[in-house]
C-alpha atoms as a PDB file:
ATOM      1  CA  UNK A   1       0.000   0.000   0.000  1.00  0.00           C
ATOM      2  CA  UNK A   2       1.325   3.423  -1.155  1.00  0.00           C
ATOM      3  CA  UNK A   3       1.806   5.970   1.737  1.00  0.00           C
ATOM      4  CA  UNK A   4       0.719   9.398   0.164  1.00  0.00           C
ATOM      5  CA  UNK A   5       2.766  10.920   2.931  1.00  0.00           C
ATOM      6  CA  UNK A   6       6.523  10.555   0.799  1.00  0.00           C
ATOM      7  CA  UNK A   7       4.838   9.274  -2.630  1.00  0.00           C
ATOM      8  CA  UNK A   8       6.765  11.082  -5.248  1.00  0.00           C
ATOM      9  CA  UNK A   9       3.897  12.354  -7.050  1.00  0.00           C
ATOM     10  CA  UNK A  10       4.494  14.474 -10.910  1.00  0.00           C
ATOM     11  CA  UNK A  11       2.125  16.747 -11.823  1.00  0.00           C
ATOM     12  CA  UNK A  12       2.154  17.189 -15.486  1.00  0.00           C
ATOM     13  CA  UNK A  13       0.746  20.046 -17.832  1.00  0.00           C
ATOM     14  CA  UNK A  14       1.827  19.829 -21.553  1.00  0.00           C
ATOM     15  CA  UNK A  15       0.244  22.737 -23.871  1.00  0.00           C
ATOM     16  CA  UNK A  16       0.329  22.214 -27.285  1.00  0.00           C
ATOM     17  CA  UNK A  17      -0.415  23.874 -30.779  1.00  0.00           C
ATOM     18  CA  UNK A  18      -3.929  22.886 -31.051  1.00  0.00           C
ATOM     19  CA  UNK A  19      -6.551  20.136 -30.442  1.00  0.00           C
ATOM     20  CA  UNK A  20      -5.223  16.834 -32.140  1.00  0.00           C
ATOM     21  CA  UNK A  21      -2.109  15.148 -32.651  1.00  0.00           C
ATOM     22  CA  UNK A  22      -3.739  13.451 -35.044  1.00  0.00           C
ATOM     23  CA  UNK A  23      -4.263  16.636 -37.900  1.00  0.00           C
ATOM     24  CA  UNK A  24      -0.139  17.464 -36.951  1.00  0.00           C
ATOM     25  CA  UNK A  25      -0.327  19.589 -33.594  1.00  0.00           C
ATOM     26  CA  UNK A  26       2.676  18.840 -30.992  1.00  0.00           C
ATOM     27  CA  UNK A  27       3.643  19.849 -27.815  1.00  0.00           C
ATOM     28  CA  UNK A  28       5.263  23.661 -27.309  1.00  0.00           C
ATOM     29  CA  UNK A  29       5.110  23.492 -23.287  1.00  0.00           C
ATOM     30  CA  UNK A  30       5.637  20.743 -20.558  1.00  0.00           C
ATOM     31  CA  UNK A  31       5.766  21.430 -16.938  1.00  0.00           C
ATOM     32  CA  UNK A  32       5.806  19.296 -13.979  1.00  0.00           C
ATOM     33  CA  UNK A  33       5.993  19.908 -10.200  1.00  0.00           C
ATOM     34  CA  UNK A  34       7.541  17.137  -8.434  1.00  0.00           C
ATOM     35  CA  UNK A  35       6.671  15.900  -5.012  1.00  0.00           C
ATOM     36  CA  UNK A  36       7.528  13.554  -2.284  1.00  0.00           C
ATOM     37  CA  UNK A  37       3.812  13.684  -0.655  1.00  0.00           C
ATOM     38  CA  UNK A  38       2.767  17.917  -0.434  1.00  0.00           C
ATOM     39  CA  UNK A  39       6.096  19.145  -0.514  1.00  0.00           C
ATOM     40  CA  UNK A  40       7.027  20.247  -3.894  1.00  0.00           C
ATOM     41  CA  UNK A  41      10.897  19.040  -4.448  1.00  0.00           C
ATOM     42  CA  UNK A  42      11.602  20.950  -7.854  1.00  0.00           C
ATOM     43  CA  UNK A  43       9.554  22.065 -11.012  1.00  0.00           C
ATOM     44  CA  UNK A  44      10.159  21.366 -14.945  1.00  0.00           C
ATOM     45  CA  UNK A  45       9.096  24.381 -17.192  1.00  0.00           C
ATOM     46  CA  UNK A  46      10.012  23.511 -20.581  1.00  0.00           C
ATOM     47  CA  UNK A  47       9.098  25.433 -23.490  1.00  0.00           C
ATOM     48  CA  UNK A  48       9.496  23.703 -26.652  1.00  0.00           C
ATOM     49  CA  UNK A  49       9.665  24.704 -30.570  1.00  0.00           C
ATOM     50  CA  UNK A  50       7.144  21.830 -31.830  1.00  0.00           C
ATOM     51  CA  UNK A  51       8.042  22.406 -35.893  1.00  0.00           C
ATOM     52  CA  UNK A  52       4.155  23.030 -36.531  1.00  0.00           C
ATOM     53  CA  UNK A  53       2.242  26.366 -36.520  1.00  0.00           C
ATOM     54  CA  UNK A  54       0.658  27.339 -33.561  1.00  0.00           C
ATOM     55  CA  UNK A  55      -3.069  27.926 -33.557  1.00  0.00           C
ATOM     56  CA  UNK A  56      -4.870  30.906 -32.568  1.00  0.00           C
ATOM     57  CA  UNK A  57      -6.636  29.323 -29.829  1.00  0.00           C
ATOM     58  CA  UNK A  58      -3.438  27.967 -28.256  1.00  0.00           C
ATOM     59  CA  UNK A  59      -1.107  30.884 -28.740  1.00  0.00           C
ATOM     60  CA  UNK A  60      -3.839  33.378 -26.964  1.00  0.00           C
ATOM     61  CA  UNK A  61      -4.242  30.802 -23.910  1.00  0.00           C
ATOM     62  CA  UNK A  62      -0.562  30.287 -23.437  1.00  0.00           C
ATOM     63  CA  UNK A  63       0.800  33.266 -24.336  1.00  0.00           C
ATOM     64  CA  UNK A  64       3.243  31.672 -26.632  1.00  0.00           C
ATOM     65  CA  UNK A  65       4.503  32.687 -30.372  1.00  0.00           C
ATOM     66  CA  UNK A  66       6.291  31.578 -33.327  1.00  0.00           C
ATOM     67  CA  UNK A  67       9.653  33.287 -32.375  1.00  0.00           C
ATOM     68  CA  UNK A  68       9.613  32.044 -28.799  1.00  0.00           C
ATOM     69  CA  UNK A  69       9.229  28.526 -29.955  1.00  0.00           C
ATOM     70  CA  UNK A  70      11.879  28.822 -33.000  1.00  0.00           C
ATOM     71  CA  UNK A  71      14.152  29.035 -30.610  1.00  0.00           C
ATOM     72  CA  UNK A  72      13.586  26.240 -28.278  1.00  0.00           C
ATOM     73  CA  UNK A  73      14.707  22.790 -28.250  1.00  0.00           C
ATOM     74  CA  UNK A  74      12.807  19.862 -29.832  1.00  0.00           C
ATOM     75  CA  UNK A  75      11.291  17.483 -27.845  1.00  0.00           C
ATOM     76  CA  UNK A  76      13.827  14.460 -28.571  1.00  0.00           C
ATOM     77  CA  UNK A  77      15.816  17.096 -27.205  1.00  0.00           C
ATOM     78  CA  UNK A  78      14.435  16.672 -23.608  1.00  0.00           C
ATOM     79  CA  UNK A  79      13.205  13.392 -23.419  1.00  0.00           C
ATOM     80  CA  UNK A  80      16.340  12.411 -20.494  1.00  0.00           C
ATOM     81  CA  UNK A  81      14.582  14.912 -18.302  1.00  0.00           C
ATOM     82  CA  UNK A  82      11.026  13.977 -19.151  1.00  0.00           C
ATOM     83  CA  UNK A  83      11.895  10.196 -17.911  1.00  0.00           C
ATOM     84  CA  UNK A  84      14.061  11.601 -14.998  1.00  0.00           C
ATOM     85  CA  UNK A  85      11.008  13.097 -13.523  1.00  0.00           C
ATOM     86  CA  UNK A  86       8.674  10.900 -14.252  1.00  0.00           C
ATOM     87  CA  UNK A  87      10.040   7.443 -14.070  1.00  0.00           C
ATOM     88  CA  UNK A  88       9.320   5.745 -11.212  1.00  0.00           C
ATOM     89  CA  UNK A  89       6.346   8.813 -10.061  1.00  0.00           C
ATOM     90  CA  UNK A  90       2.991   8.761  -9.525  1.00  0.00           C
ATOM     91  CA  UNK A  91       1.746  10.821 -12.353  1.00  0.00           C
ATOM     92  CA  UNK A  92      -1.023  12.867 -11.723  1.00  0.00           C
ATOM     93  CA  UNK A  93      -2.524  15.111 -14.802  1.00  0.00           C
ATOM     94  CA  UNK A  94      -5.948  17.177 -15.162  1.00  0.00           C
ATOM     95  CA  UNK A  95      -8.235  15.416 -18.650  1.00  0.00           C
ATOM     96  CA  UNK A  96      -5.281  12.664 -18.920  1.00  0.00           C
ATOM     97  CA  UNK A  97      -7.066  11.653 -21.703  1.00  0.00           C
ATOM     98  CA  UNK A  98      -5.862  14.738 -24.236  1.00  0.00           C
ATOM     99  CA  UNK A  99      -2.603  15.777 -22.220  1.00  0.00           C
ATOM    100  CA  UNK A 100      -1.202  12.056 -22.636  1.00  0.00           C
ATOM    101  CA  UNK A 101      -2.694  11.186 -26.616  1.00  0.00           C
ATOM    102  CA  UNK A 102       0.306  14.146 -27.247  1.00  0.00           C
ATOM    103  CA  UNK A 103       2.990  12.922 -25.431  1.00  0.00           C
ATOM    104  CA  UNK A 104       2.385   9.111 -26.661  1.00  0.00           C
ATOM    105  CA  UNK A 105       2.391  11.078 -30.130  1.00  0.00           C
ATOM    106  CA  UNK A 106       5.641  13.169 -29.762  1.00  0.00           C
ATOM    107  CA  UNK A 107       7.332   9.069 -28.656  1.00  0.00           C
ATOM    108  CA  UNK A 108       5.826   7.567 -31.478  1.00  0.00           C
ATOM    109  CA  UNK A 109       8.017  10.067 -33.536  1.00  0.00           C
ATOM    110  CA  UNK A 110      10.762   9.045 -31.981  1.00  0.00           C
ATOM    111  CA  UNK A 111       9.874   5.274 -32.497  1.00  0.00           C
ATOM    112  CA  UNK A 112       8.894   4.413 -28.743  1.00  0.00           C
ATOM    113  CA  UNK A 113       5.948   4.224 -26.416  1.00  0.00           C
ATOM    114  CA  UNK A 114       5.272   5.135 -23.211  1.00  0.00           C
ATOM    115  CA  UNK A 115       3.816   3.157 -20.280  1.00  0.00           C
ATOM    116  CA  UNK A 116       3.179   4.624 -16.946  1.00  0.00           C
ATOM    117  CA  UNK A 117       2.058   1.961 -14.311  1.00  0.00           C
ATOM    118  CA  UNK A 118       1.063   4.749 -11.820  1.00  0.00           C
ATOM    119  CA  UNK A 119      -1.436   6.666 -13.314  1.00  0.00           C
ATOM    120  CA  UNK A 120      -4.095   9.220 -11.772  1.00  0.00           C
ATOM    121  CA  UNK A 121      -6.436  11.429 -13.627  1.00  0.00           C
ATOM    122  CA  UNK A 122      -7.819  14.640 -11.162  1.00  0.00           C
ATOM    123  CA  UNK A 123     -10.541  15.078 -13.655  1.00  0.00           C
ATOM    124  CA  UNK A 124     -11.621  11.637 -13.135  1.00  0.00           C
ATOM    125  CA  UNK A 125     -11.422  11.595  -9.702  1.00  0.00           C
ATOM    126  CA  UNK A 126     -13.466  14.773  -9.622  1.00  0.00           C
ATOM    127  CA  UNK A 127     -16.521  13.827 -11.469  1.00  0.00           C
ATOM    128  CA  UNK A 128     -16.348  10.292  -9.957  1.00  0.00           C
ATOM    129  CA  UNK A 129     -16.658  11.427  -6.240  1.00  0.00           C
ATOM    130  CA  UNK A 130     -17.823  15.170  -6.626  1.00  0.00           C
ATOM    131  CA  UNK A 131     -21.052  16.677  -7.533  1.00  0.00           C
ATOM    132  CA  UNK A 132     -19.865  20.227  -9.065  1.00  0.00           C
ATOM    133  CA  UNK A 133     -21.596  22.453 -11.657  1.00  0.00           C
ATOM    134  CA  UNK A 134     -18.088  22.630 -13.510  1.00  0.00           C
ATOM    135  CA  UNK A 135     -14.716  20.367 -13.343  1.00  0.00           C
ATOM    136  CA  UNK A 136     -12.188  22.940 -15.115  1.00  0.00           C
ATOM    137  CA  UNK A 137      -9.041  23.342 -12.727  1.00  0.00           C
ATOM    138  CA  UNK A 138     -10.426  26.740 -12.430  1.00  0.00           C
ATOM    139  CA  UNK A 139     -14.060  25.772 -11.298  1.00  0.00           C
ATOM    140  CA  UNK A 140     -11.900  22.620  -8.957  1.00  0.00           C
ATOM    141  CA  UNK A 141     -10.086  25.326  -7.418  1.00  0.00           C
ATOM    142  CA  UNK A 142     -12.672  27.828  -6.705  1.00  0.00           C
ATOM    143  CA  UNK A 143     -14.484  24.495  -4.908  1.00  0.00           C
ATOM    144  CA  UNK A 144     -11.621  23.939  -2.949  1.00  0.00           C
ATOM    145  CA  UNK A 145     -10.507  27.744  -2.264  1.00  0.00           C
ATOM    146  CA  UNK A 146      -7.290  26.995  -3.972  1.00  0.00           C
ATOM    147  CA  UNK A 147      -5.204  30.379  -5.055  1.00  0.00           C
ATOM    148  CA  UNK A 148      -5.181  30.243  -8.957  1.00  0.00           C
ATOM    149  CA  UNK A 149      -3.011  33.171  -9.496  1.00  0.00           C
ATOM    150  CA  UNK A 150       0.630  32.504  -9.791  1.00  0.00           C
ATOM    151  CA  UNK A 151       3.381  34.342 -11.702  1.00  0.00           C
ATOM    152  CA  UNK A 152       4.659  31.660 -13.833  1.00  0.00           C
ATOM    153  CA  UNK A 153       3.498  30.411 -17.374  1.00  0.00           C
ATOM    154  CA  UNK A 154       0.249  28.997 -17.812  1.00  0.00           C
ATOM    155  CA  UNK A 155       1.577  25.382 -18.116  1.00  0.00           C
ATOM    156  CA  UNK A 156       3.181  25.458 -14.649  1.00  0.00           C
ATOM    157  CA  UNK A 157       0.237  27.405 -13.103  1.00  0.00           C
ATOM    158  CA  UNK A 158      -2.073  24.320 -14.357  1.00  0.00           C
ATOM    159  CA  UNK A 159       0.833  21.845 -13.269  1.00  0.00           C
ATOM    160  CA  UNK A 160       0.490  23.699  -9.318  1.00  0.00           C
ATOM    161  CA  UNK A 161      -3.317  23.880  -9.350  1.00  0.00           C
ATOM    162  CA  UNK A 162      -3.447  20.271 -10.205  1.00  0.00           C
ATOM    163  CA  UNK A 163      -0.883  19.482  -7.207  1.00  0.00           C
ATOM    164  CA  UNK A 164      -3.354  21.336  -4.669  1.00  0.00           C
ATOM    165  CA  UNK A 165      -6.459  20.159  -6.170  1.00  0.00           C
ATOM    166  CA  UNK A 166      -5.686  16.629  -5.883  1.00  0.00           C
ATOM    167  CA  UNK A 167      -4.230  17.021  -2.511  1.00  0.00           C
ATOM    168  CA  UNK A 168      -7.247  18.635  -1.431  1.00  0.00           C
ATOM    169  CA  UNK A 169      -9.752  16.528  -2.825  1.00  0.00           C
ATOM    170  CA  UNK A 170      -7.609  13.490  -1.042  1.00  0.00           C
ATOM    171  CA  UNK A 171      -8.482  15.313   2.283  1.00  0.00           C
ATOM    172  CA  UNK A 172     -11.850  15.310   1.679  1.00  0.00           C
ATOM    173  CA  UNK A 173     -12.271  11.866   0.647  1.00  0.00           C
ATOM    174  CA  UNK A 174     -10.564  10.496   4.060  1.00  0.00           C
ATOM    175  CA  UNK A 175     -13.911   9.438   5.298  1.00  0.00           C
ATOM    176  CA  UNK A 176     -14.166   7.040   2.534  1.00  0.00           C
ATOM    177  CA  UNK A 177     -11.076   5.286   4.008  1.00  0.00           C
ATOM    178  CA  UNK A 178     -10.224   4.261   0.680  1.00  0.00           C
ATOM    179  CA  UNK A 179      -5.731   4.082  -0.260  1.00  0.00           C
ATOM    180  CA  UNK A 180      -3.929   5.920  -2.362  1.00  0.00           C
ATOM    181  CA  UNK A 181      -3.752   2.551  -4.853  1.00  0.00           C
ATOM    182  CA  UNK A 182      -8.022   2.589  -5.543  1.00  0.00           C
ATOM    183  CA  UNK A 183      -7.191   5.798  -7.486  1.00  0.00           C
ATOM    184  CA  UNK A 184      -4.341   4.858  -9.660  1.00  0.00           C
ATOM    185  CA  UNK A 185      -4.991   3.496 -13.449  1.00  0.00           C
ATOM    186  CA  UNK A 186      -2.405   2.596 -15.501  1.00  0.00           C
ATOM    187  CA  UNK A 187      -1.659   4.020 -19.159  1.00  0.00           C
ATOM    188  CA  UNK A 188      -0.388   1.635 -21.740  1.00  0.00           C
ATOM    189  CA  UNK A 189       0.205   2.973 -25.256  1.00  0.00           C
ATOM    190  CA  UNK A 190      -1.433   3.513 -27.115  1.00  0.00           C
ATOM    191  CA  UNK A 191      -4.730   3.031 -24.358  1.00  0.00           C
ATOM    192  CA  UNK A 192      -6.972   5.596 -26.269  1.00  0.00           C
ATOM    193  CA  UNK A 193      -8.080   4.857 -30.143  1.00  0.00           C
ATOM    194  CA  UNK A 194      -6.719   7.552 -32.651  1.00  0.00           C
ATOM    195  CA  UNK A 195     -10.406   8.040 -33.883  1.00  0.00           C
ATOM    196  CA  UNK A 196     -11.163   9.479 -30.544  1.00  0.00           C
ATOM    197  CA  UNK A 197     -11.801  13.099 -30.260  1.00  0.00           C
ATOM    198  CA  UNK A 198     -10.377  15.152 -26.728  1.00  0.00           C
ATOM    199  CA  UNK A 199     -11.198  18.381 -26.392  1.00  0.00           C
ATOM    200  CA  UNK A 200      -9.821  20.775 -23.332  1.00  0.00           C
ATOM    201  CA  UNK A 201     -12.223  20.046 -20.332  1.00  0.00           C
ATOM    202  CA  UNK A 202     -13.261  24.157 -20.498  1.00  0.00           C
ATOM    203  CA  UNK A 203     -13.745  23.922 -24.635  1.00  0.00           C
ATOM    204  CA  UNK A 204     -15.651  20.396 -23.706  1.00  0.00           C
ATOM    205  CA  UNK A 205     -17.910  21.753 -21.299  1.00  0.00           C
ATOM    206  CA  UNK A 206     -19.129  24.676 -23.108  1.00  0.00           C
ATOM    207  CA  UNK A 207     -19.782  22.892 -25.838  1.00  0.00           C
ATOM    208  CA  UNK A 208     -21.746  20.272 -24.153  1.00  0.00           C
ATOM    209  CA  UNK A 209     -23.445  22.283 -21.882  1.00  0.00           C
ATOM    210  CA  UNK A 210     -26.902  22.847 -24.023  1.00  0.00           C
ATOM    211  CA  UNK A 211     -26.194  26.663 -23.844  1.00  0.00           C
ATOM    212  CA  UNK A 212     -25.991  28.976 -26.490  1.00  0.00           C
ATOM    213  CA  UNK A 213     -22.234  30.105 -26.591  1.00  0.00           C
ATOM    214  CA  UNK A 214     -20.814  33.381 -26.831  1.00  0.00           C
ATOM    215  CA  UNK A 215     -17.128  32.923 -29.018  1.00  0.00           C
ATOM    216  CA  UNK A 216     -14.639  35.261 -30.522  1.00  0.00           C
ATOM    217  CA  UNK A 217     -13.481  33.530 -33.663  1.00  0.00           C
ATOM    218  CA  UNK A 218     -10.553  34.295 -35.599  1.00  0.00           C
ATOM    219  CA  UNK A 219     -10.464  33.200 -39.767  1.00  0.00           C
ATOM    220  CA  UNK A 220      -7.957  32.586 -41.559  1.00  0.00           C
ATOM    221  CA  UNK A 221      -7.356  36.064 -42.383  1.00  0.00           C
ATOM    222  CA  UNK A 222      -6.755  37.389 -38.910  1.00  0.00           C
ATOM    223  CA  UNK A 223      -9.910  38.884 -38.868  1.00  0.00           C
ATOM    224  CA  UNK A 224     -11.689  38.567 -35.367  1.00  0.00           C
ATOM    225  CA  UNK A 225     -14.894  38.262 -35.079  1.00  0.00           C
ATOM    226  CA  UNK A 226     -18.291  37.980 -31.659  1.00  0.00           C
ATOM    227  CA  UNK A 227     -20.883  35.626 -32.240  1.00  0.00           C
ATOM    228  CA  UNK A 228     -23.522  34.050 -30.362  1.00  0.00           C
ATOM    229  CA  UNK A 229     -23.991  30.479 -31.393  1.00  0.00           C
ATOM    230  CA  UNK A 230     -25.398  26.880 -30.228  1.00  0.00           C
ATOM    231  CA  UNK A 231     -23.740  24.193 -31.148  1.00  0.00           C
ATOM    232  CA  UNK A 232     -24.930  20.959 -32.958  1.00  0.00           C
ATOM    233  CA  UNK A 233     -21.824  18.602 -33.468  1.00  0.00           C
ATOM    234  CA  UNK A 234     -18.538  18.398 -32.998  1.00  0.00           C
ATOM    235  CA  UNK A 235     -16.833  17.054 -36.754  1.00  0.00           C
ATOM    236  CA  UNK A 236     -13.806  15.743 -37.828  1.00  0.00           C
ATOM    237  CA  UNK A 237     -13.231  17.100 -41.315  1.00  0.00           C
ATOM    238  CA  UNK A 238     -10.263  16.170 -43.809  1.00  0.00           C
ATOM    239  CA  UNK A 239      -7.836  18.915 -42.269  1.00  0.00           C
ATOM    240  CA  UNK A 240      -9.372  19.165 -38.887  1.00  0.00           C
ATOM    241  CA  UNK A 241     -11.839  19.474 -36.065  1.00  0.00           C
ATOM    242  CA  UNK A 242     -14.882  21.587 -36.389  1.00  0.00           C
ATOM    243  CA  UNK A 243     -17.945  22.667 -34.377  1.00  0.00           C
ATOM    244  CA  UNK A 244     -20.735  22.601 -36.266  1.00  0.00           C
ATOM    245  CA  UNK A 245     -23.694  25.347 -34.503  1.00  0.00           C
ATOM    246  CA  UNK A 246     -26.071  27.282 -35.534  1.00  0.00           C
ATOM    247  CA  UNK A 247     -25.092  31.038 -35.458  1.00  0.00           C
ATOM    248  CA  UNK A 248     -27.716  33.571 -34.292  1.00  0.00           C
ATOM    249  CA  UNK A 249     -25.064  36.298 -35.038  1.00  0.00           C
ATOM    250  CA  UNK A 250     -26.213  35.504 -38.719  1.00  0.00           C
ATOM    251  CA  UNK A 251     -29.137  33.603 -38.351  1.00  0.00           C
ATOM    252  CA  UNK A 252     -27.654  30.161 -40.070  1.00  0.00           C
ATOM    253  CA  UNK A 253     -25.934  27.416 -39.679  1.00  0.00           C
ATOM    254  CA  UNK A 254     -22.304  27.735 -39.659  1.00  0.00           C
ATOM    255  CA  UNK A 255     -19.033  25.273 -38.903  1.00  0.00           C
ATOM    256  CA  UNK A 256     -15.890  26.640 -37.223  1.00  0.00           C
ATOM    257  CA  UNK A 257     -12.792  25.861 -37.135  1.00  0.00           C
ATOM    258  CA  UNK A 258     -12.038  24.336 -33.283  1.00  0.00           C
ATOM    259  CA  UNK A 259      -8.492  25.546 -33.101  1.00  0.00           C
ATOM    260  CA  UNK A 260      -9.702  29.625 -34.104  1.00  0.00           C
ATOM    261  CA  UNK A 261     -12.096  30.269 -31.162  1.00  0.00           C
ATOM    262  CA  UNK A 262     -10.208  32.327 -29.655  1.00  0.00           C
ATOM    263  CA  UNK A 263     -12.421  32.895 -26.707  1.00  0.00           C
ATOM    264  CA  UNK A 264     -16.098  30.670 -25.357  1.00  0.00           C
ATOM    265  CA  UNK A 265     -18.676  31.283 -22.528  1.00  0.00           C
ATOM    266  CA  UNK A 266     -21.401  29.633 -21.872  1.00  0.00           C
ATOM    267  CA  UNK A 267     -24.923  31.897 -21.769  1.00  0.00           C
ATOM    268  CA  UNK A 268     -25.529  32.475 -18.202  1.00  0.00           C
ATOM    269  CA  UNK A 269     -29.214  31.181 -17.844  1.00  0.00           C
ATOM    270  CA  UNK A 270     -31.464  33.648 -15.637  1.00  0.00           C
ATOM    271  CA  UNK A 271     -33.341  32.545 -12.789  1.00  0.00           C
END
């Protein structure tokens, strides 16, 4: 039985160009907080130059751009220090499920696969054993009066809300007087089929949330542009993912591009 006491736990937060490894986006961030139980031992911020354009979507949530990542190092580049920290850890990560489909992707490159025996998934854990209106890290932490709002990048930021998060929802599950070993999976690869289609837990959500949707959607001209929309279907096309919705803005049905909305929020339904 694991004691979560001195368990070396790694939280892990990749960000990546877009939505799917599968139309050609990679990895431009990894971070990881290592622990030995709470106490954090040292942190991994890597920025990355994944030799793909970076989407819209992705550069305005991470605040990255084409000439920080030119400069970076690939990712065969620090694949020593990803299996330094994470060999032999308890990995923890927030929607597993589309962080891990890019990192099996980026190994597969390289000719290898991954297989991490200690696996466990905070959005899982949440939805299995909490009943919240919303299970972003930013909703989790608001439910646990976790601080959000540290000055690092957003990929380390996610890495440390995900550390107190699952610490926090391990507190409050003590009554259940259930180990630390009930809540670990393992991931072989590749676990999840490529047809599969993982979205970001917020971008998920919204979509699925039966409300219309207020987005800021960029084409491929640059041009921004504020509609109000409800969605119909999520679609994988020939040369990528789309939303298909129908959009009041112009009063028809319209499909968008996943990886140019910019900005989504759900229509806040009155009482």
């Amino acid at each position: 039985m694991i004691d979560i006491s001195n368990a070396r736990f790694a939280f892990l937060d990749i960000e990546t160009t877009g939505l799917s490894p599968w139309f050609g986006d990679r990895i431009c961030q990894i971070a990881i907080v290592l622990t030995e139980g709470k106490r954090i031992k040292t942190t991994l911020d890597l920025v990355l130059n994944p030799e793909h354009e970076i989407s819209p979507a992705a550069s305005h949530i991470h605040g990255l751009d084409e000439s920080k990542l030119s400069a970076a190092p690939m990712f065969e580049d620090v694949t020593k220090q990803l299996e330094a920290a994470l060999n032999d850890a308890i990995i923890v990560c927030h929607n597993a499920q589309f962080d891990l489909q890019f990192l099996d992707n980026e190994y597969r490159k390289l000719g290898l696969t991954v297989e991490y025996p200690n696996l466990i998934d905070t959005l899982v854990m949440a939805r299995e054993y909490f009943d919240l209106p919303s299970y972003t890290l930013n909703h989790l932490a608001e439910s646990f009066n976790i601080s959000n709002r540290m000055q690092v990048s957003h990929a380390l930021a996610d890495a440390l809300a995900a550390k107190n998060i699952f610490f926090a929802m391990m507190d409050a599950l003590k009554p259940n007087g259930k180990p630390l070993d009930d809540y670990i999976g393992i991931y072989n690869s590749p676990a999840w089929p490529q047809e599969g289609v993982y979205l970001p837990i917020e971008l998920s959500e919204a979509i699925n949330s039966g409300r219309r949707l207020f987005i800021k959607y960029m084409d491929k001209g640059g041009e921004i542009s504020e509609r109000w929309i409800s969605p119909t279907e999520v679609l994988g096309l020939a040369d990528y993912i789309y939303l298909k919705a129908f959009c009041h803005t112009r009063n028809a049905e319209r499909t968008f591009r996943l990886d140019r909305i910019i900005e989504v929020a759900v229509e806040v339904q009155k009482e």
